[in-house]
PDB file of N, CA and C in Angstrom:
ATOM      1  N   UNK A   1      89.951 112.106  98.452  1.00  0.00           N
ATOM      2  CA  UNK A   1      90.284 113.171  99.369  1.00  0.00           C
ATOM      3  C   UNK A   1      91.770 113.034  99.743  1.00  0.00           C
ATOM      4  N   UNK A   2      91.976 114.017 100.182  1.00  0.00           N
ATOM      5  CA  UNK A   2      93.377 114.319 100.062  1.00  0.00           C
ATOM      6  C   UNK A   2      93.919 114.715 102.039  1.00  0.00           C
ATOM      7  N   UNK A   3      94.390 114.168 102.844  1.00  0.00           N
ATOM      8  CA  UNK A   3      94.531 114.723 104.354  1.00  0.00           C
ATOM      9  C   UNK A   3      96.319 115.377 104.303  1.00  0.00           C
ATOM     10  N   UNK A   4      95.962 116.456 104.763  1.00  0.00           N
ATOM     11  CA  UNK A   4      97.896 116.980 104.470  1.00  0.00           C
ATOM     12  C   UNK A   4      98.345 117.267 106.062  1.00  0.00           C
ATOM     13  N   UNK A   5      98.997 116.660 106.239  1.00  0.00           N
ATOM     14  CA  UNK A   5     100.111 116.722 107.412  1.00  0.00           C
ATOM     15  C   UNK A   5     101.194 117.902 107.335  1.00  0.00           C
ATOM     16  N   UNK A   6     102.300 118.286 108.065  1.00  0.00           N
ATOM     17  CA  UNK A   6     102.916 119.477 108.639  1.00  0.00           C
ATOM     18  C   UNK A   6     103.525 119.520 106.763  1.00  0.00           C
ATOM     19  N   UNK A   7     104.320 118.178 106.290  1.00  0.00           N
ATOM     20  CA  UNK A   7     105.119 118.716 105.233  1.00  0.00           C
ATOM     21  C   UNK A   7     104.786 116.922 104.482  1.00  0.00           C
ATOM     22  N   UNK A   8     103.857 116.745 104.677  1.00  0.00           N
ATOM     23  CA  UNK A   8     103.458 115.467 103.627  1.00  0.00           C
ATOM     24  C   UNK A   8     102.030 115.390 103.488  1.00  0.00           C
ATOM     25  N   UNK A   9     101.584 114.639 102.424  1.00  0.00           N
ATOM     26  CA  UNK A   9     100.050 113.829 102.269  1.00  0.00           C
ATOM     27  C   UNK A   9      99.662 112.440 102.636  1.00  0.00           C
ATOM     28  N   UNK A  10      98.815 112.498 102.686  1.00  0.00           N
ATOM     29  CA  UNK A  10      97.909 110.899 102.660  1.00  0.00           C
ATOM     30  C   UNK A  10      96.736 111.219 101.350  1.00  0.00           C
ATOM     31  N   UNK A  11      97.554 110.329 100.588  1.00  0.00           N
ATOM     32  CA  UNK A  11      96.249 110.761  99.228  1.00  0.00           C
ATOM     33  C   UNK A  11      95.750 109.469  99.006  1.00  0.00           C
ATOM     34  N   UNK A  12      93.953 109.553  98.401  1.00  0.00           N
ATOM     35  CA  UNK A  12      93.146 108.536  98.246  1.00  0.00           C
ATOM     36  C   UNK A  12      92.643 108.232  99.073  1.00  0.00           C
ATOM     37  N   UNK A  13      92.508 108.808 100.242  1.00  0.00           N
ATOM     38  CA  UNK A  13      91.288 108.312 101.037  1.00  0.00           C
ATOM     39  C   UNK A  13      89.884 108.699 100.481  1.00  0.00           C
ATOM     40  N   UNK A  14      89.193 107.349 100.783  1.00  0.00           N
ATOM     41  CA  UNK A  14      87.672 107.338 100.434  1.00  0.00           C
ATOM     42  C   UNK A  14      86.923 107.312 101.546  1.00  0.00           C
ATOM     43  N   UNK A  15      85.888 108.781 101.271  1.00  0.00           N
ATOM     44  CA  UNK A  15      85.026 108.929 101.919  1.00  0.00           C
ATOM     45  C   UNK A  15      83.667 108.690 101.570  1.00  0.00           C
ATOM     46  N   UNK A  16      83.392 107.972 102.170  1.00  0.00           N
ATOM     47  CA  UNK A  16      81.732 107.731 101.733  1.00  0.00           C
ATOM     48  C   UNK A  16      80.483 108.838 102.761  1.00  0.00           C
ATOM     49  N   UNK A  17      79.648 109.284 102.144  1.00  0.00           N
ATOM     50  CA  UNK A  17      78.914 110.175 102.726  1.00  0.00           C
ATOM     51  C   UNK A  17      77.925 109.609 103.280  1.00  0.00           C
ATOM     52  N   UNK A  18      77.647 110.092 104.932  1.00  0.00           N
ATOM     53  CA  UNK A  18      77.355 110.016 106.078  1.00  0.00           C
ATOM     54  C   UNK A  18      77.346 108.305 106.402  1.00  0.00           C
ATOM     55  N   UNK A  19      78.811 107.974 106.411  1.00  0.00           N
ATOM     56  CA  UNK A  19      80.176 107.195 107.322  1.00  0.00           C
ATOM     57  C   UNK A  19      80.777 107.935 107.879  1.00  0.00           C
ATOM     58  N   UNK A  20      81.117 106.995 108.937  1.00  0.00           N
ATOM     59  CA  UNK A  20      82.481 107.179 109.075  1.00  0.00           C
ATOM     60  C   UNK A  20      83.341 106.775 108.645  1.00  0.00           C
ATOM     61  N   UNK A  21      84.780 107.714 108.641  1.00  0.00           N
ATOM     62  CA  UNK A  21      86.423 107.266 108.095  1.00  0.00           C
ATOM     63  C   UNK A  21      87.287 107.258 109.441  1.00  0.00           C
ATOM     64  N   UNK A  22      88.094 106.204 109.158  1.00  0.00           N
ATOM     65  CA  UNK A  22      88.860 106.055 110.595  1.00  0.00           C
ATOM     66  C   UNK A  22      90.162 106.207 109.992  1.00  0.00           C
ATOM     67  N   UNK A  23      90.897 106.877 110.498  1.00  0.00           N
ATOM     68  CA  UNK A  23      92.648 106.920 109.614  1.00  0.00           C
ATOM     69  C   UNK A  23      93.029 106.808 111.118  1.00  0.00           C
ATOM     70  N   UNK A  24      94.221 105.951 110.858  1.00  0.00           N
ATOM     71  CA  UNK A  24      95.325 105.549 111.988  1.00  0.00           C
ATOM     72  C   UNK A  24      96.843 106.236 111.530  1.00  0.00           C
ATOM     73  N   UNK A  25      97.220 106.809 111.085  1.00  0.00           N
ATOM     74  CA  UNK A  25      98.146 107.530 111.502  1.00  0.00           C
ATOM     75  C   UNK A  25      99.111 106.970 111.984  1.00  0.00           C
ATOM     76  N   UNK A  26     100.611 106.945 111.074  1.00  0.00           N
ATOM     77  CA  UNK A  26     102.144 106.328 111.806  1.00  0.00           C
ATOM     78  C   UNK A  26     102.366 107.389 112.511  1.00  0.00           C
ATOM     79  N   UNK A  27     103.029 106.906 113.742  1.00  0.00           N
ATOM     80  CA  UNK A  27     103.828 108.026 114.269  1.00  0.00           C
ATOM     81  C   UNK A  27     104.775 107.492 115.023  1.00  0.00           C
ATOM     82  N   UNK A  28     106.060 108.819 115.011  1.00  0.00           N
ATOM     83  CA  UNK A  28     107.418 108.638 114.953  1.00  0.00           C
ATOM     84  C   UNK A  28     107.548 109.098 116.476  1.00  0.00           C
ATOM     85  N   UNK A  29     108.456 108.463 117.664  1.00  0.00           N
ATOM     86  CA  UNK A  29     108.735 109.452 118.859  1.00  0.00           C
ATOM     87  C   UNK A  29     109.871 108.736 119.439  1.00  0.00           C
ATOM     88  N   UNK A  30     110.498 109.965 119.984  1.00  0.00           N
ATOM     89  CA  UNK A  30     111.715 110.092 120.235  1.00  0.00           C
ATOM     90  C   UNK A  30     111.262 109.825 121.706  1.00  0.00           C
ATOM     91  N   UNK A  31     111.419 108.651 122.626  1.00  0.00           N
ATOM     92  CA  UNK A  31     111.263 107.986 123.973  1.00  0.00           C
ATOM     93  C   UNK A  31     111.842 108.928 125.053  1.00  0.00           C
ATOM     94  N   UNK A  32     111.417 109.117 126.083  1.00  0.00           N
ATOM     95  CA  UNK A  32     112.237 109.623 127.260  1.00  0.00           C
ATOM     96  C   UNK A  32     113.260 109.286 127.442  1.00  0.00           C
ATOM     97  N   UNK A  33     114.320 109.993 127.738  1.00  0.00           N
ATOM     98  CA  UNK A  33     115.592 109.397 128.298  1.00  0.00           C
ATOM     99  C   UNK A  33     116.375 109.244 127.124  1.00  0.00           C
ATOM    100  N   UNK A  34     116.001 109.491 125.985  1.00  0.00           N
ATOM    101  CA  UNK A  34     116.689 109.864 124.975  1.00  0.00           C
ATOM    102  C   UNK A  34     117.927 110.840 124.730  1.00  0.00           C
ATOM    103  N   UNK A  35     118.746 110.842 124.377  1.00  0.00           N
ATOM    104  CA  UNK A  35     119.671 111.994 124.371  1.00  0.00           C
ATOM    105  C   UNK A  35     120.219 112.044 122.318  1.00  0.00           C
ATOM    106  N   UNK A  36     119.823 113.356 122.043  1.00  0.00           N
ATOM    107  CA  UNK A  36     119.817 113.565 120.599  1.00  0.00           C
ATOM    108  C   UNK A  36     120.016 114.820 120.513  1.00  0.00           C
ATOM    109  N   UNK A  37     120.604 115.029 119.362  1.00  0.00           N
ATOM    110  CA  UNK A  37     121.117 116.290 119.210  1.00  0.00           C
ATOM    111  C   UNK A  37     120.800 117.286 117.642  1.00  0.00           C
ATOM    112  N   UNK A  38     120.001 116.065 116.327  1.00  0.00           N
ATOM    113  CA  UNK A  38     119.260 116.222 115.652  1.00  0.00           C
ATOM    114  C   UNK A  38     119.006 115.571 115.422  1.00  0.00           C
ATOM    115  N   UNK A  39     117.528 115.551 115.033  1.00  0.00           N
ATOM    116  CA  UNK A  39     116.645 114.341 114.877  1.00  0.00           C
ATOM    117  C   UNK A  39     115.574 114.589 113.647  1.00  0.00           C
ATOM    118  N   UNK A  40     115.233 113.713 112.458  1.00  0.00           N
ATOM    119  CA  UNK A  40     113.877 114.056 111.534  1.00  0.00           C
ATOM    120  C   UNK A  40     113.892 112.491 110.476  1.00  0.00           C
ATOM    121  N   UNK A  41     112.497 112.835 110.128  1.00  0.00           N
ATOM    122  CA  UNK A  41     111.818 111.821 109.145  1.00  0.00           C
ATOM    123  C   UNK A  41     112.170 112.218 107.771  1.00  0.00           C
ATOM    124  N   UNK A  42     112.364 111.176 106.837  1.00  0.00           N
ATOM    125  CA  UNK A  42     112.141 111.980 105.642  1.00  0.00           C
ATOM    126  C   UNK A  42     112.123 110.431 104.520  1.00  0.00           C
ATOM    127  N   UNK A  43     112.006 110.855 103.036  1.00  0.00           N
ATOM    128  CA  UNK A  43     111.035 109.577 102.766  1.00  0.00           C
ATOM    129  C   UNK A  43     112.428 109.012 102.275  1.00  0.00           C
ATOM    130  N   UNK A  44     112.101 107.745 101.147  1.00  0.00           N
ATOM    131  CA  UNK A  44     113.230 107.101 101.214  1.00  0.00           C
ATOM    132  C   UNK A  44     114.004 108.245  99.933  1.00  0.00           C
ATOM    133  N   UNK A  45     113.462 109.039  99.199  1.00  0.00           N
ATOM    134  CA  UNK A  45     114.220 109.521  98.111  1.00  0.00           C
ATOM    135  C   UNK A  45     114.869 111.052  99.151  1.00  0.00           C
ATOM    136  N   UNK A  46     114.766 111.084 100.428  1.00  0.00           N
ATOM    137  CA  UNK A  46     115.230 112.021 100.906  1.00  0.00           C
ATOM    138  C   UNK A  46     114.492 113.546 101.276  1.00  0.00           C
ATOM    139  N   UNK A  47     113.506 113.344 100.904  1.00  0.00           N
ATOM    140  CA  UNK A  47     112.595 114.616 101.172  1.00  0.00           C
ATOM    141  C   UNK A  47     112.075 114.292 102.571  1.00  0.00           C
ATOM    142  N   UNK A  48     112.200 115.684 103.456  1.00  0.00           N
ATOM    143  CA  UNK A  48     112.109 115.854 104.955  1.00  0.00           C
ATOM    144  C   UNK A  48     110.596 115.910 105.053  1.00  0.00           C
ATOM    145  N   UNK A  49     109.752 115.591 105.899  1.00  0.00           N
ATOM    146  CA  UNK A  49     108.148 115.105 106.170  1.00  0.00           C
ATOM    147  C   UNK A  49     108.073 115.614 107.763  1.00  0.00           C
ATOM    148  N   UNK A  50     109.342 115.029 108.377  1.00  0.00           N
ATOM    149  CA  UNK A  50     109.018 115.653 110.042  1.00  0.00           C
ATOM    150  C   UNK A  50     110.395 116.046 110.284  1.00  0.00           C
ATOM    151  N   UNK A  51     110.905 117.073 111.308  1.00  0.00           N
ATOM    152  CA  UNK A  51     111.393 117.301 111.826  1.00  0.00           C
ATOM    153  C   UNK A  51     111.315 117.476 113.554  1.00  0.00           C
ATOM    154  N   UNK A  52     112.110 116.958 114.509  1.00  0.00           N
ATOM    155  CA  UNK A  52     112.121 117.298 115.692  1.00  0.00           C
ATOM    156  C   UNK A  52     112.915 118.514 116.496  1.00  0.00           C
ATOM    157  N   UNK A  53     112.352 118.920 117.749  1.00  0.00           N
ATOM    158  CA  UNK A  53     113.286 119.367 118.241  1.00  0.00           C
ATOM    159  C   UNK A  53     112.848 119.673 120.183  1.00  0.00           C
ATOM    160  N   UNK A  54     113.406 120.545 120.773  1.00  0.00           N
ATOM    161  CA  UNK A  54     113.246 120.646 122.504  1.00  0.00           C
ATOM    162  C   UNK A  54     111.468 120.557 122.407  1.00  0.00           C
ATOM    163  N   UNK A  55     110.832 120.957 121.801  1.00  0.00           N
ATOM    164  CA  UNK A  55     109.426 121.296 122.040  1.00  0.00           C
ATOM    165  C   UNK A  55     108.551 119.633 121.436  1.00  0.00           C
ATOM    166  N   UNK A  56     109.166 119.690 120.539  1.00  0.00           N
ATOM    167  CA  UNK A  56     108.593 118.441 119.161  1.00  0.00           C
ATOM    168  C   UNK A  56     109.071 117.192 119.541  1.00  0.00           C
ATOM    169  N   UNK A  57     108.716 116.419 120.122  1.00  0.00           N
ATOM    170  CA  UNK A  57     108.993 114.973 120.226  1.00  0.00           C
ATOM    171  C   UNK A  57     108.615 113.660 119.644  1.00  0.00           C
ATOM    172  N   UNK A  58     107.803 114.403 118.806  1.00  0.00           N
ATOM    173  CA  UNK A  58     106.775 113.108 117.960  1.00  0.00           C
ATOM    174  C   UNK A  58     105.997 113.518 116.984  1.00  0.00           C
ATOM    175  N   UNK A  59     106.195 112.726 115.985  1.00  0.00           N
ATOM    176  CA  UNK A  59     104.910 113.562 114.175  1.00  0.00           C
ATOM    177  C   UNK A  59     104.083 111.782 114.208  1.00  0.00           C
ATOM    178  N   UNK A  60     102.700 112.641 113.812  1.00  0.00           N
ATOM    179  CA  UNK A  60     102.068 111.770 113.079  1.00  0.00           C
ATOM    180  C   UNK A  60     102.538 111.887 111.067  1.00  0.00           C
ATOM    181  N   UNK A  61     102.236 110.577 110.897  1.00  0.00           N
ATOM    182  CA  UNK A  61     102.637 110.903 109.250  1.00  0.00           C
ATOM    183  C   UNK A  61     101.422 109.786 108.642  1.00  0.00           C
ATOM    184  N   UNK A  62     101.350 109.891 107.528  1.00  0.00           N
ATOM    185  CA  UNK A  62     100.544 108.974 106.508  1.00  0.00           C
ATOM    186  C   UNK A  62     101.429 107.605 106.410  1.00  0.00           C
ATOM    187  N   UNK A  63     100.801 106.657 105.946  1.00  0.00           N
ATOM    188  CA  UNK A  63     101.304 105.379 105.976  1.00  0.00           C
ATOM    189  C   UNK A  63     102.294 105.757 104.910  1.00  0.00           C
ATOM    190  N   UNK A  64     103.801 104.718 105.076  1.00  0.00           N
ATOM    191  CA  UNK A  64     104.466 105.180 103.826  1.00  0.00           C
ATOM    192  C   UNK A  64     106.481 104.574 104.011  1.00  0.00           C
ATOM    193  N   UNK A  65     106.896 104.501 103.586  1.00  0.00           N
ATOM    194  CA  UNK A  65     108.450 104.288 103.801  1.00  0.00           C
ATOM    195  C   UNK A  65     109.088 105.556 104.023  1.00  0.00           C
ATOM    196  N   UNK A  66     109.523 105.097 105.029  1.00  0.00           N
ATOM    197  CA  UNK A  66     110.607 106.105 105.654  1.00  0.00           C
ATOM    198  C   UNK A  66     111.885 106.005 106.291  1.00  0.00           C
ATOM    199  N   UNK A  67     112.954 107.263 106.707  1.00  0.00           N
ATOM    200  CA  UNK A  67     113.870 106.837 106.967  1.00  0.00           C
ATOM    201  C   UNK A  67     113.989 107.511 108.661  1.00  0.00           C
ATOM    202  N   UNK A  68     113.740 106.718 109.646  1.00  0.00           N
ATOM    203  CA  UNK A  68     113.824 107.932 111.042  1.00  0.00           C
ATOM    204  C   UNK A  68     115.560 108.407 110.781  1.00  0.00           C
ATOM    205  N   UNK A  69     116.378 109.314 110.848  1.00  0.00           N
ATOM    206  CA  UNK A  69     117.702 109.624 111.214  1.00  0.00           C
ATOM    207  C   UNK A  69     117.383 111.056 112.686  1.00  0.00           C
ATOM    208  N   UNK A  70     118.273 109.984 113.702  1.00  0.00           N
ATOM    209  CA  UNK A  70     118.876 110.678 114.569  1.00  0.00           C
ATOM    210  C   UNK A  70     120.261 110.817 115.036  1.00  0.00           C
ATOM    211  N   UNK A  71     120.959 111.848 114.743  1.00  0.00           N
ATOM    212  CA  UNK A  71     122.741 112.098 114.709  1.00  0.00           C
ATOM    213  C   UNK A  71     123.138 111.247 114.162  1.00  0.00           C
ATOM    214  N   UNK A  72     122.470 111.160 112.808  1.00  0.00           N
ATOM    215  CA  UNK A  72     123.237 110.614 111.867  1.00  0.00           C
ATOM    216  C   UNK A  72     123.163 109.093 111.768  1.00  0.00           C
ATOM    217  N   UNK A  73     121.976 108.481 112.784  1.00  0.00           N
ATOM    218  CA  UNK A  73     122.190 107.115 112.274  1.00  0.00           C
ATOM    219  C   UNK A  73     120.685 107.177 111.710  1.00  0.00           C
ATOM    220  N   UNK A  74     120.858 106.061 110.867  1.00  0.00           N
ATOM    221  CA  UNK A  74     119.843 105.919 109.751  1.00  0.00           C
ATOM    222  C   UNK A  74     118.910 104.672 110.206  1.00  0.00           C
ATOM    223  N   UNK A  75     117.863 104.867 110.294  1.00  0.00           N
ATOM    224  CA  UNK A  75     116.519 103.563 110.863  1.00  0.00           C
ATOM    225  C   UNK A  75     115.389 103.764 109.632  1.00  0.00           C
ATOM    226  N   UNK A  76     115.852 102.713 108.629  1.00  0.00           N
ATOM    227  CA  UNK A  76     114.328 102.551 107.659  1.00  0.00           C
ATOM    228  C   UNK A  76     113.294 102.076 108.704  1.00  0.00           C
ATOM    229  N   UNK A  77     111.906 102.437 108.037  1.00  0.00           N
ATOM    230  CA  UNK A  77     111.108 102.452 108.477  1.00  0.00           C
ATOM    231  C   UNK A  77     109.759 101.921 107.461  1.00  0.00           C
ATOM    232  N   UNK A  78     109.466 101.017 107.298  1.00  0.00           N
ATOM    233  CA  UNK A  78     108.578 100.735 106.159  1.00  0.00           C
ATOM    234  C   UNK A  78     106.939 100.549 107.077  1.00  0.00           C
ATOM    235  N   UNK A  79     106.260 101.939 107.055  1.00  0.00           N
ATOM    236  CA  UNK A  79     104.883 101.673 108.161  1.00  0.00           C
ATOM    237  C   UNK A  79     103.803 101.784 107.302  1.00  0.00           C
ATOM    238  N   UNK A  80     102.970 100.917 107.835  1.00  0.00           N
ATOM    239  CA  UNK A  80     101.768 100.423 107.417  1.00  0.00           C
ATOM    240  C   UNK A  80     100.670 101.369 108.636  1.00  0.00           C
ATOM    241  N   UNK A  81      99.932 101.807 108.217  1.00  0.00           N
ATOM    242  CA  UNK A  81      98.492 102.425 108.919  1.00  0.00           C
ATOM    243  C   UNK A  81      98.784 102.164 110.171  1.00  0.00           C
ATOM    244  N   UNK A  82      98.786 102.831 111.348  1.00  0.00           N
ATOM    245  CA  UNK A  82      98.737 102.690 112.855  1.00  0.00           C
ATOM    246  C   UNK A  82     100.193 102.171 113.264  1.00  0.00           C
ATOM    247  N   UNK A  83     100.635 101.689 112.521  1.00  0.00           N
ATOM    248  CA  UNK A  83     102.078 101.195 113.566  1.00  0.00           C
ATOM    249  C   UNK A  83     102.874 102.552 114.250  1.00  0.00           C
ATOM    250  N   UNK A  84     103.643 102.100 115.082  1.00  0.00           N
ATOM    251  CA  UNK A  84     104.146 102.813 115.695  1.00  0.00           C
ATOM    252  C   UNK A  84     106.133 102.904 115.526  1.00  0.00           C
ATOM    253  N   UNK A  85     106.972 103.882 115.612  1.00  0.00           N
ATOM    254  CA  UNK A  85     108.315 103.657 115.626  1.00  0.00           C
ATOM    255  C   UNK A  85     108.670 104.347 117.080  1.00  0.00           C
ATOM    256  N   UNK A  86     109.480 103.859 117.777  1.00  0.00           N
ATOM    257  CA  UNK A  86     109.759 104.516 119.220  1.00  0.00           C
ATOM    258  C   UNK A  86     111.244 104.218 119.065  1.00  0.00           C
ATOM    259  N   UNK A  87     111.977 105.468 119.041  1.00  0.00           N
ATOM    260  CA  UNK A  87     113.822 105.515 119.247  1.00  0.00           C
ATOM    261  C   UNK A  87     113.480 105.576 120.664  1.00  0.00           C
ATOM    262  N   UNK A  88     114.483 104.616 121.608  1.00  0.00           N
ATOM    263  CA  UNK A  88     115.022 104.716 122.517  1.00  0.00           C
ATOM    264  C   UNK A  88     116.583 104.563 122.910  1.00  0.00           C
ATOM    265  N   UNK A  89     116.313 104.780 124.181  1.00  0.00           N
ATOM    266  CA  UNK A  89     117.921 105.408 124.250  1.00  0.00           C
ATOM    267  C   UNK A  89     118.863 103.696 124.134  1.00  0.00           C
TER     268      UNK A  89
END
């Protein structure tokens, strides 16, 4: 099975019938008190997965390498199932 997020996948999840599946979900958030002026995810070959903005403060994504960039500074990100990334100010 295949789970698709805003502008990425999580492929290969196995579902077994009548289980449950638990997916934990990385997710990216831009902390209170933050001050940014553009902000987005995207993988390491450069393709965009999340974008932020006044409304959007945080994407869930599939486990996976990534790069957070906010105004231009660059934060790899190599997440494993459930971890979390928090930019603060």
């Amino acid at each position: 099975m295949t789970l698709r997020f805003a502008k990425s996948e999580w492929r290969f999840i196995k579902v077994d019938g009548g289980k449950t599946t638990t997916l934990r979900p990385v997710a990216v958030i831009l902390a209170d008190g933050l001050e940014w002026k553009a902000a987005r995810v995207t993988t390491q070959d450069g393709k965009e997965v999340a974008d932020f903005n006044a409304v959007r403060w945080k994407a869930a994504l599939p486990p996976g390498d990534y790069i957070v960039e906010v105004d231009g500074n660059k934060f790899p990100f190599p997440a494993t199932e459930g971890e979390v990334f928090k930019v603060k100010p």
